[in-house]
Protein backbone atom coordinates (compact mmCIF):
# COMPACT_ATOMS: atom_id res chain seq x y z
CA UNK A 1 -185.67 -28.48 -119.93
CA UNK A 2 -188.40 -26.54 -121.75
CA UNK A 3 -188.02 -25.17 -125.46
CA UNK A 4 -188.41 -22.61 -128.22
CA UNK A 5 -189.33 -23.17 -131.20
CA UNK A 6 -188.54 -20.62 -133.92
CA UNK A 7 -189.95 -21.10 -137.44
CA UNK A 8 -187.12 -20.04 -139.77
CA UNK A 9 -189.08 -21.08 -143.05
CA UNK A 10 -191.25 -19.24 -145.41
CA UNK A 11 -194.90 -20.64 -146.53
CA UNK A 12 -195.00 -21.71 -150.36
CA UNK A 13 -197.34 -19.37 -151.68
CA UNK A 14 -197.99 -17.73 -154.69
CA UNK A 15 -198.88 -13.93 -155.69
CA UNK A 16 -195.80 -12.61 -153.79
CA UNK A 17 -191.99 -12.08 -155.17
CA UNK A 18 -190.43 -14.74 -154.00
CA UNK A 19 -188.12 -15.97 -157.29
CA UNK A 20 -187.94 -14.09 -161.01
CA UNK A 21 -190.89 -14.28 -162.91
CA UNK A 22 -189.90 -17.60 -164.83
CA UNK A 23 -189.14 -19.27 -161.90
CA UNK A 24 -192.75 -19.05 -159.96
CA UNK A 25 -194.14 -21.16 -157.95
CA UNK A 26 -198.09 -22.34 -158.93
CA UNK A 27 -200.68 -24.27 -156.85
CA UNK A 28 -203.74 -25.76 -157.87
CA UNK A 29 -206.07 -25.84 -154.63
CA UNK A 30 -208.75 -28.53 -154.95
CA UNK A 31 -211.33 -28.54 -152.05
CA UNK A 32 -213.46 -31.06 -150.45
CA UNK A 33 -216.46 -30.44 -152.97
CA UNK A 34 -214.11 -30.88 -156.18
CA UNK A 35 -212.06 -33.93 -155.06
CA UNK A 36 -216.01 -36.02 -154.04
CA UNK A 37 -215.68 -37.68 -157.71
CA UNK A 38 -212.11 -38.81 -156.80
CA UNK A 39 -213.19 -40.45 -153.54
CA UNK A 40 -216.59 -42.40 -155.20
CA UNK A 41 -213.72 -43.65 -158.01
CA UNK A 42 -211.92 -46.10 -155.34
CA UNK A 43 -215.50 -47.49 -154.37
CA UNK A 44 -217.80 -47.76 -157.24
CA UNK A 45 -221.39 -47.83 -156.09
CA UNK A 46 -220.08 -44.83 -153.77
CA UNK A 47 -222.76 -42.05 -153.79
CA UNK A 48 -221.58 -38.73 -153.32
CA UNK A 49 -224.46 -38.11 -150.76
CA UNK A 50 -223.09 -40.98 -148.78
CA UNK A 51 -219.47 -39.05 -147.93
CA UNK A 52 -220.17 -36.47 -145.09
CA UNK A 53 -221.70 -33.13 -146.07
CA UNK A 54 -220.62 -34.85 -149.83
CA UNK A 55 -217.33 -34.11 -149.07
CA UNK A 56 -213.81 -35.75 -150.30
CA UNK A 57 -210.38 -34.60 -149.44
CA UNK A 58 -208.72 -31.37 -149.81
CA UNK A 59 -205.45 -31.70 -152.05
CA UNK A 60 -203.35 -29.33 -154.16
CA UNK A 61 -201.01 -29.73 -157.18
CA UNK A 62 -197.65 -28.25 -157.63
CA UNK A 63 -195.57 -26.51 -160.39
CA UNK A 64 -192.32 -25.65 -158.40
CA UNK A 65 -188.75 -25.97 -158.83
CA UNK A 66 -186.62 -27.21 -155.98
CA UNK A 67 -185.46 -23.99 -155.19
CA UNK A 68 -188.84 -22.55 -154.38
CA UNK A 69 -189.89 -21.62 -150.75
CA UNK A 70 -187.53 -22.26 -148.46
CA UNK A 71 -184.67 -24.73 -149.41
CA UNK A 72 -181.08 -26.40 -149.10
CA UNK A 73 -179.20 -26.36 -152.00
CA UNK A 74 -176.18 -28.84 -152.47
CA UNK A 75 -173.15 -28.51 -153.94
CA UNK A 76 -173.90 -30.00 -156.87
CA UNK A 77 -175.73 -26.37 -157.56
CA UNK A 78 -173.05 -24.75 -158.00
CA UNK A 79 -170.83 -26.85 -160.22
CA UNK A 80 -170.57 -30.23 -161.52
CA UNK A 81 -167.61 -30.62 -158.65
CA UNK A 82 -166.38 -29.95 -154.99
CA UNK A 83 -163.47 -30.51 -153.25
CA UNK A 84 -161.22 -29.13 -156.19
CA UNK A 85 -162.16 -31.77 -158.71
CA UNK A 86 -164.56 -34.85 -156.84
CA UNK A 87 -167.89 -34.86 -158.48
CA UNK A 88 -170.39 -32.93 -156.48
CA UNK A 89 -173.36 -34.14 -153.87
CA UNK A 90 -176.96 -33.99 -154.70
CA UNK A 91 -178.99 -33.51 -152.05
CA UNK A 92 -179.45 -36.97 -151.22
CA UNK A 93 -176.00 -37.37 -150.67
CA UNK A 94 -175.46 -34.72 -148.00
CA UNK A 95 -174.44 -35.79 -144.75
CA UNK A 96 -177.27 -35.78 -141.92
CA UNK A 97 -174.89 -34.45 -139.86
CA UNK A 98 -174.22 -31.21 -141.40
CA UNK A 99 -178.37 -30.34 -141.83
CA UNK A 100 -178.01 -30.04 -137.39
CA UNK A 101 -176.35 -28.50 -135.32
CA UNK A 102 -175.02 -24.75 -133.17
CA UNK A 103 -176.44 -21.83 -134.86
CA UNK A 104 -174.51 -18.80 -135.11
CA UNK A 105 -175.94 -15.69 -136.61
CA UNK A 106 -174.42 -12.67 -138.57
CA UNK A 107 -176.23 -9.87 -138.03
CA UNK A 108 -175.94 -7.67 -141.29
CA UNK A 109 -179.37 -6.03 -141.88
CA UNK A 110 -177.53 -2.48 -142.05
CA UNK A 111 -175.00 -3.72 -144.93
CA UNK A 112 -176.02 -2.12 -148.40
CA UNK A 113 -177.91 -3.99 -150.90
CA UNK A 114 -175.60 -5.57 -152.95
CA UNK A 115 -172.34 -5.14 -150.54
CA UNK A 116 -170.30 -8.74 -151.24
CA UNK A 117 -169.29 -9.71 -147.36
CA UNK A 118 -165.37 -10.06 -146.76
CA UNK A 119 -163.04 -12.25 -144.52
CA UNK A 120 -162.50 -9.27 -142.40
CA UNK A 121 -166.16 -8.22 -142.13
CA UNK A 122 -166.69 -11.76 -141.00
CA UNK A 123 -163.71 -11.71 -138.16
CA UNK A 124 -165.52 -8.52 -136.68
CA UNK A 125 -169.01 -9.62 -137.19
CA UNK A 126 -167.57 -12.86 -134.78
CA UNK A 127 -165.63 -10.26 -132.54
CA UNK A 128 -168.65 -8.41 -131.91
CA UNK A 129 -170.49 -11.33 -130.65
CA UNK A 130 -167.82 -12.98 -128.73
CA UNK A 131 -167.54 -16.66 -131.07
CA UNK A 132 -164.91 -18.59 -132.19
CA UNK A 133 -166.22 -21.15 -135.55
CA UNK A 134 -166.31 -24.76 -134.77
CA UNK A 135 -166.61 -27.29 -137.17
CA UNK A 136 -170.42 -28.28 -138.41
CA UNK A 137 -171.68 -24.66 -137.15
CA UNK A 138 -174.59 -23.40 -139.03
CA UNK A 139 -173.95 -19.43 -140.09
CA UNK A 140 -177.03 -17.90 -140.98
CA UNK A 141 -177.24 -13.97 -142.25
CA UNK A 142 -179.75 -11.54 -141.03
CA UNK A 143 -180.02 -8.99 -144.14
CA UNK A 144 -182.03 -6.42 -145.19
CA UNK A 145 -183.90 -8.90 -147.11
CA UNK A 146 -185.39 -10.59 -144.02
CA UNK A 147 -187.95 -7.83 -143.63
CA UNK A 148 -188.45 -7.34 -147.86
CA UNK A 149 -190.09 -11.45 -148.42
CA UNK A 150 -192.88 -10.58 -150.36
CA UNK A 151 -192.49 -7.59 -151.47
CA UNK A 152 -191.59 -6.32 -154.98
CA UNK A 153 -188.22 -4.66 -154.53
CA UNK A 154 -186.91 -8.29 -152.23
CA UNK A 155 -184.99 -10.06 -155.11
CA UNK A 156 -182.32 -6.91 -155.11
CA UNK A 157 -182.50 -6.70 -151.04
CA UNK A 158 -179.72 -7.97 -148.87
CA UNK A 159 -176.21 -8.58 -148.82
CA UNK A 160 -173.71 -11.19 -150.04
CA UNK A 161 -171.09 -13.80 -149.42
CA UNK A 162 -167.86 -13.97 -151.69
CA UNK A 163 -166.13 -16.50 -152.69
CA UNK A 164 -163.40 -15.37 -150.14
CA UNK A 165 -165.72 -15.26 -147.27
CA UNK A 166 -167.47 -18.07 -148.02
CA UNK A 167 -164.34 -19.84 -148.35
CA UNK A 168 -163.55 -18.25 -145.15
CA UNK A 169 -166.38 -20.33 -143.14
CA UNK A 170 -165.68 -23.55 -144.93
CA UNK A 171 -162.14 -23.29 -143.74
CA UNK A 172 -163.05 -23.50 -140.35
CA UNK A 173 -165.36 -26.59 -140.94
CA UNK A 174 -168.41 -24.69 -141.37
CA UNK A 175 -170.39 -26.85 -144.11
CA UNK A 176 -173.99 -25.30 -143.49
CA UNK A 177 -175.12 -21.51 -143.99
CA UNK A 178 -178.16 -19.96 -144.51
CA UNK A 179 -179.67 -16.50 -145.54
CA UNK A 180 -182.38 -14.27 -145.49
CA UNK A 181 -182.31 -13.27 -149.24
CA UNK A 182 -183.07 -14.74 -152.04
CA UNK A 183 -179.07 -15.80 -153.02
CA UNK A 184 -176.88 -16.86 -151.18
CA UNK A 185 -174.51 -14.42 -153.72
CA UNK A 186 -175.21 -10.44 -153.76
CA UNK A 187 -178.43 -9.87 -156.00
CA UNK A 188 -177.72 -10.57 -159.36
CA UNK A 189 -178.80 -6.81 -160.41
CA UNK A 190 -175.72 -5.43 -158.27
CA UNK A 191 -173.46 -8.19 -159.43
CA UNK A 192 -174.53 -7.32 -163.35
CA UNK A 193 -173.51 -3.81 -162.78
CA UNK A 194 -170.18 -4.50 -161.93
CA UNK A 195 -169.80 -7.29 -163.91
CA UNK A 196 -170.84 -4.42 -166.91
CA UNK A 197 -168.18 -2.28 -165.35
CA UNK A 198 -165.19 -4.44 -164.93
CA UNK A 199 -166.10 -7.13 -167.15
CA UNK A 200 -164.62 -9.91 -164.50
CA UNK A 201 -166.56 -12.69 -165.04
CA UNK A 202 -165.41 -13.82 -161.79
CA UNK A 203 -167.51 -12.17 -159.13
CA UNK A 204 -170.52 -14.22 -160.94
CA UNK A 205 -172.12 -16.04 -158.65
CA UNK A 206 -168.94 -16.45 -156.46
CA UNK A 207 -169.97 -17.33 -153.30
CA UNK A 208 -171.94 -19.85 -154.73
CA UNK A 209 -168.83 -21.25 -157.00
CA UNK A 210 -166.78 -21.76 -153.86
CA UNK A 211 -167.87 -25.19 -153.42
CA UNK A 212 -165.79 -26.12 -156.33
CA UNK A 213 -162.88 -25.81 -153.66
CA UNK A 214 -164.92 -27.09 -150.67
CA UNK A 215 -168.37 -28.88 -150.87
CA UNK A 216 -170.83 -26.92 -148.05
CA UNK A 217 -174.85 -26.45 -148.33
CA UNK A 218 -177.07 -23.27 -148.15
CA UNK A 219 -180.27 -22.49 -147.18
CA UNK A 220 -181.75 -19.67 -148.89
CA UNK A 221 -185.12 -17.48 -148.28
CA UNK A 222 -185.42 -18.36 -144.56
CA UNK A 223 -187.35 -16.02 -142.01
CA UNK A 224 -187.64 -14.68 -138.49
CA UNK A 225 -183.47 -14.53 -138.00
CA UNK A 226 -184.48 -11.38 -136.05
CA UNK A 227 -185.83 -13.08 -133.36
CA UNK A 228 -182.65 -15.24 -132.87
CA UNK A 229 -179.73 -14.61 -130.54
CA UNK A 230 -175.87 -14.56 -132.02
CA UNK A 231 -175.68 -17.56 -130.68
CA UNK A 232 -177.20 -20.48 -128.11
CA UNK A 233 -179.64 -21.74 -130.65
CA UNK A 234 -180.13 -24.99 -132.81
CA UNK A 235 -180.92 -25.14 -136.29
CA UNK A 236 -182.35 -28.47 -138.05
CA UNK A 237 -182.60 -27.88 -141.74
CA UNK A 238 -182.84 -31.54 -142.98
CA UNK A 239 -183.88 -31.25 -146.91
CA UNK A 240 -186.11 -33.04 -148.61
CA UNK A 241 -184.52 -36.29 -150.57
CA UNK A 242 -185.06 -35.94 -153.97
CA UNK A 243 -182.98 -37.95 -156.00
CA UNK A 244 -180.02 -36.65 -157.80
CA UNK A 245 -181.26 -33.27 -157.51
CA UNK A 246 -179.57 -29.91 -156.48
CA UNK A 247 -181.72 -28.80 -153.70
CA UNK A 248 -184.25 -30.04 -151.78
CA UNK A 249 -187.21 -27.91 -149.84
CA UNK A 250 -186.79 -27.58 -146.25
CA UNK A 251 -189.10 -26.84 -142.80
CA UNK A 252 -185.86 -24.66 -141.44
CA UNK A 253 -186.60 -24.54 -137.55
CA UNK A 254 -184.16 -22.87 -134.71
CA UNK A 255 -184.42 -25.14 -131.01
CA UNK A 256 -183.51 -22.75 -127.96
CA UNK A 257 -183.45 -24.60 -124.79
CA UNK A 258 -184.75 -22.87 -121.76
């Protein structure tokens, strides 16, 4: 049976808003003319006229965080434990099994910036599209975001999860989401508003905290969940293993057979 492939990740680049300011990615870029000296070190007596066209290898060097690009992040992001009180996974710990499997998407792209996502909003969202959550689905959010990567105004673009609705999926065995945006949480600038307005230092990163009561993973700043169905799809996210980490970087891809 033929298949579809549909990239879901974004290229790690730099010059674009993708993260705050402090939290930038940089490359270095080193091209086959710069890295000649590097190649005639492993072989002295090497001339550099004797590589072809004097050429050595194209390499780069990184200055990211794990949460750069496209990513997973594990539950040990969000607090020290899961599971109401068991320490939390780094992302080598996390279970193969939850990084693959039925794809369902939310389309929210016409939610305000900033709206936090309810239980209830959920239940219609999965009305609308005729699915009833299984366990190890993969829920990933179309938001306004999607179509802001990039761009200057993307780190306040998109919707949230609560705590409530996040806690919501986990509860029907859902241990994988993913968004468009840059949090998996309502932009911190809409969150800081209310948070200056109510002074509940609750709705802080909530959706995020609610793997203190159930461990799940997210995959933030993915791409092209336009061009998915609601559902029918695969999605293999497997993250990098770093050790002990929080997150990992991941090639996000969606699998529709044909």
């Amino acid at each position: 049976m033929p298949r579809r492939y549909i990239d879901l990740s974004v290229p790690l680049e730099t010059g674009i808003a993708s993260d705050p300011p402090m939290m930038l990615p940089e490359i270095e870029y080193m091209d086959h003319q710069q890295t000649a000296e590097q190649v005639m070190m492993f072989f002295p007596g090497l001339r550099r006229e004797d590589l072809p066209g004097g050429e050595g290898w194209a390499i780069e060097r990184l200055q990211i965080a794990t949460h750069n690009g496209t990513h997973v992040d594990a539950p040990y992001h969000y607090h020290s434990t899961m599971n109401k009180g068991e320490r939390a996974m780094t992302i080598d710990e996390v279970p193969l099994e939850w990084c693959y499997g039925n794809g369902v998407k939310f389309d929210f792209r016409e939610v305000p910036d900033g709206h936090v996502v309810t239980p209830l909003e959920i239940e219609a969202e999965l009305a609308r599209i005729g699915h009833t959550l299984q366990p190890l689905d993969i829920v990933v959010v179309n938001t306004s975001a999607g179509e802001a990567y990039g761009r200057d105004d993307y780190l306040m673009k998109g919707c949230g999860f609560g705590r409530d609705a996040t806690n919501y999926l986990t509860s029907k065995g859902v241990r994988m989401v993913g968004t468009d945006a840059w949090s998996w949480d309502a932009p911190f600038g809409y969150t800081a508003q209310e948070y200056a307005k109510t002074g509940d230092a609750s709705i802080i990163w909530e959706g995020h905290r609610a793997g203190m009561d159930q461990g799940y993973c997210q995959i933030e700043k993915m791409t092209n969940l336009d061009q998915l169905p609601d559902t029918g799809f695969t999605v293999s996210a497997f993250p990098f293993k770093i050790k002990a980490a929080s997150a990992g970087f991941t090639r996000a891809v969606a699998i529709i057979e044909e």
